[in-house]
C-alpha atoms as a PDB file:
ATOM      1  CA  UNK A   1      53.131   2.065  11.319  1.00  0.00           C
ATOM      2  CA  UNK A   2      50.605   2.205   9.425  1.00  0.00           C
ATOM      3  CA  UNK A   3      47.058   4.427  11.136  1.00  0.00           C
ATOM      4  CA  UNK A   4      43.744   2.533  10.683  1.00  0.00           C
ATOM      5  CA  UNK A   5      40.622   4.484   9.742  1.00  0.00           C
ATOM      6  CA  UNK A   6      37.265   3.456  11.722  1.00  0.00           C
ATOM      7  CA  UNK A   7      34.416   2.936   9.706  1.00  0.00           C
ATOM      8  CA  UNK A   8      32.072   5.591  10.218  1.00  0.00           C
ATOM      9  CA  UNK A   9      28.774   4.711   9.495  1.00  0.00           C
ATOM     10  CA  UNK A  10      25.799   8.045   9.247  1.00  0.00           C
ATOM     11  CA  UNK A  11      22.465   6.970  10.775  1.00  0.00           C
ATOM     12  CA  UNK A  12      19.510   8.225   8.814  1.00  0.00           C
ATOM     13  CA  UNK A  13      16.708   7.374  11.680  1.00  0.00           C
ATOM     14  CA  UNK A  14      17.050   8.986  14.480  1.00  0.00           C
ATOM     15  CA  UNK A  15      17.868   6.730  17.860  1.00  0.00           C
ATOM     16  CA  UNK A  16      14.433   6.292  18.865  1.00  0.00           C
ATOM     17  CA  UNK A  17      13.526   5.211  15.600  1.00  0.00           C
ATOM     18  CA  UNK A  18      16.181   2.645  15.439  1.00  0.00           C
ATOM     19  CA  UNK A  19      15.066   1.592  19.081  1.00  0.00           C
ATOM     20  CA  UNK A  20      11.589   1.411  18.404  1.00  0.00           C
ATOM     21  CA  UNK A  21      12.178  -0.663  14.891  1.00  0.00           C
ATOM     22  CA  UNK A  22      14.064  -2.844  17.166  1.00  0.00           C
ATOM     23  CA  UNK A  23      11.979  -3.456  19.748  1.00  0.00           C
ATOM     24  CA  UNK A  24       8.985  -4.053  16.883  1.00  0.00           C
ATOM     25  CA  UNK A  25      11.221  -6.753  15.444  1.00  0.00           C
ATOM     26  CA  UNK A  26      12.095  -8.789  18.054  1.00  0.00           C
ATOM     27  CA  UNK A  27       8.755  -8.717  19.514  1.00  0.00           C
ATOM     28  CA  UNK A  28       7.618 -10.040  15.793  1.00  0.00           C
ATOM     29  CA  UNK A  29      10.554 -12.946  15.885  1.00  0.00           C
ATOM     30  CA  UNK A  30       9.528 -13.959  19.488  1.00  0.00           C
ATOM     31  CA  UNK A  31       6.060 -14.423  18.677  1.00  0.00           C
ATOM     32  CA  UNK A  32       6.955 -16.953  16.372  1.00  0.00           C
ATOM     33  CA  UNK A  33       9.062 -19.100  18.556  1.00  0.00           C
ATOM     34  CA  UNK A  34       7.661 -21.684  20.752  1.00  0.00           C
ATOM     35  CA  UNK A  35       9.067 -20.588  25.059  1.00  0.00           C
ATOM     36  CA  UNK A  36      11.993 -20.888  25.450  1.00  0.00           C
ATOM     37  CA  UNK A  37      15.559 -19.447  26.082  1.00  0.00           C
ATOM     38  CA  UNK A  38      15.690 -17.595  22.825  1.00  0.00           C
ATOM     39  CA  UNK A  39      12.563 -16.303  22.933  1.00  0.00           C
ATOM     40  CA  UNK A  40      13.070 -15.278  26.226  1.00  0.00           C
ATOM     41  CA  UNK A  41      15.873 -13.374  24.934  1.00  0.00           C
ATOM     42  CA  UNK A  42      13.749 -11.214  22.148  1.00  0.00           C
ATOM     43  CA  UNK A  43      11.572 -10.124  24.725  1.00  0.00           C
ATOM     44  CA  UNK A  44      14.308  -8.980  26.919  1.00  0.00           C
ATOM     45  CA  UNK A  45      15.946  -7.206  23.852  1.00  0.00           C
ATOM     46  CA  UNK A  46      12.392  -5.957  22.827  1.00  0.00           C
ATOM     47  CA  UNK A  47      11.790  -4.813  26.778  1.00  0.00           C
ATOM     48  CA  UNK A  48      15.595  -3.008  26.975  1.00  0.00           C
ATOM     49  CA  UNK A  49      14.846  -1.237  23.649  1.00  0.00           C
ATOM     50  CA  UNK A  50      11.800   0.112  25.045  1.00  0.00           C
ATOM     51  CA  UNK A  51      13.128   1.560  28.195  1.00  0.00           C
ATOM     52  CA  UNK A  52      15.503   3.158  26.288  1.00  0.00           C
ATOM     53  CA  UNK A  53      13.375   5.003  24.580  1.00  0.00           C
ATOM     54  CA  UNK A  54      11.506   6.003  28.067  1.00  0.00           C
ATOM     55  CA  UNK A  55      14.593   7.114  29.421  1.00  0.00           C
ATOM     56  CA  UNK A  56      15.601   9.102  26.060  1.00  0.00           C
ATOM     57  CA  UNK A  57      11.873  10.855  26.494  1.00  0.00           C
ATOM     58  CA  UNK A  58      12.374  11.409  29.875  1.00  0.00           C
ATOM     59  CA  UNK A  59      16.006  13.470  29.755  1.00  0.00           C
ATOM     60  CA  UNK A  60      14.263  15.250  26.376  1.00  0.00           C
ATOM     61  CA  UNK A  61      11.698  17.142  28.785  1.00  0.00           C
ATOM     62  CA  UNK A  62      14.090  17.213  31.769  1.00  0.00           C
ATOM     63  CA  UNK A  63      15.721  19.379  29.218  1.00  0.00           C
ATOM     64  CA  UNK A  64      19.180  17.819  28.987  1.00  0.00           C
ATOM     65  CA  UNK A  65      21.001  17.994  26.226  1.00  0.00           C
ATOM     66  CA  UNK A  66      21.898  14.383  24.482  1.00  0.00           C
ATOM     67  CA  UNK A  67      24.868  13.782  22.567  1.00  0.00           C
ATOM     68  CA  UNK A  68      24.678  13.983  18.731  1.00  0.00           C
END
């Protein structure tokens, strides 16, 4: 049997980096689409990237420790 190795990628930014470029970019996409569903779907992404980060703040000065 032969053992597969996962890919293992190292992130540079940190996660709120990555969340906020996220959120930036699909914010940037949706404003050039006319309504609809897959606009509606950047905005969500753009929406969920940003609570993420809110939450992320949040636990920092709670104190909490957040895995590496």
């Amino acid at each position: 049997m032969v053992k597969k190795r996962r890919k293992r990628t190292i992130q540079t930014l940190s996660l709120t980096a990555r969340l906020d470029r996220l959120a930036q970019e699909s914010r940037a996409k949706a404003a050039g689409l006319p309504p609809g569903a897959e606009r509606e779907h950047l905005l969500k992404k753009a929406r969920e990237a940003r609570r993420a980060i809110e939450i992320e703040d949040l636990l920092k000065l709670r104190g909490i420790e957040l895995p590496v």
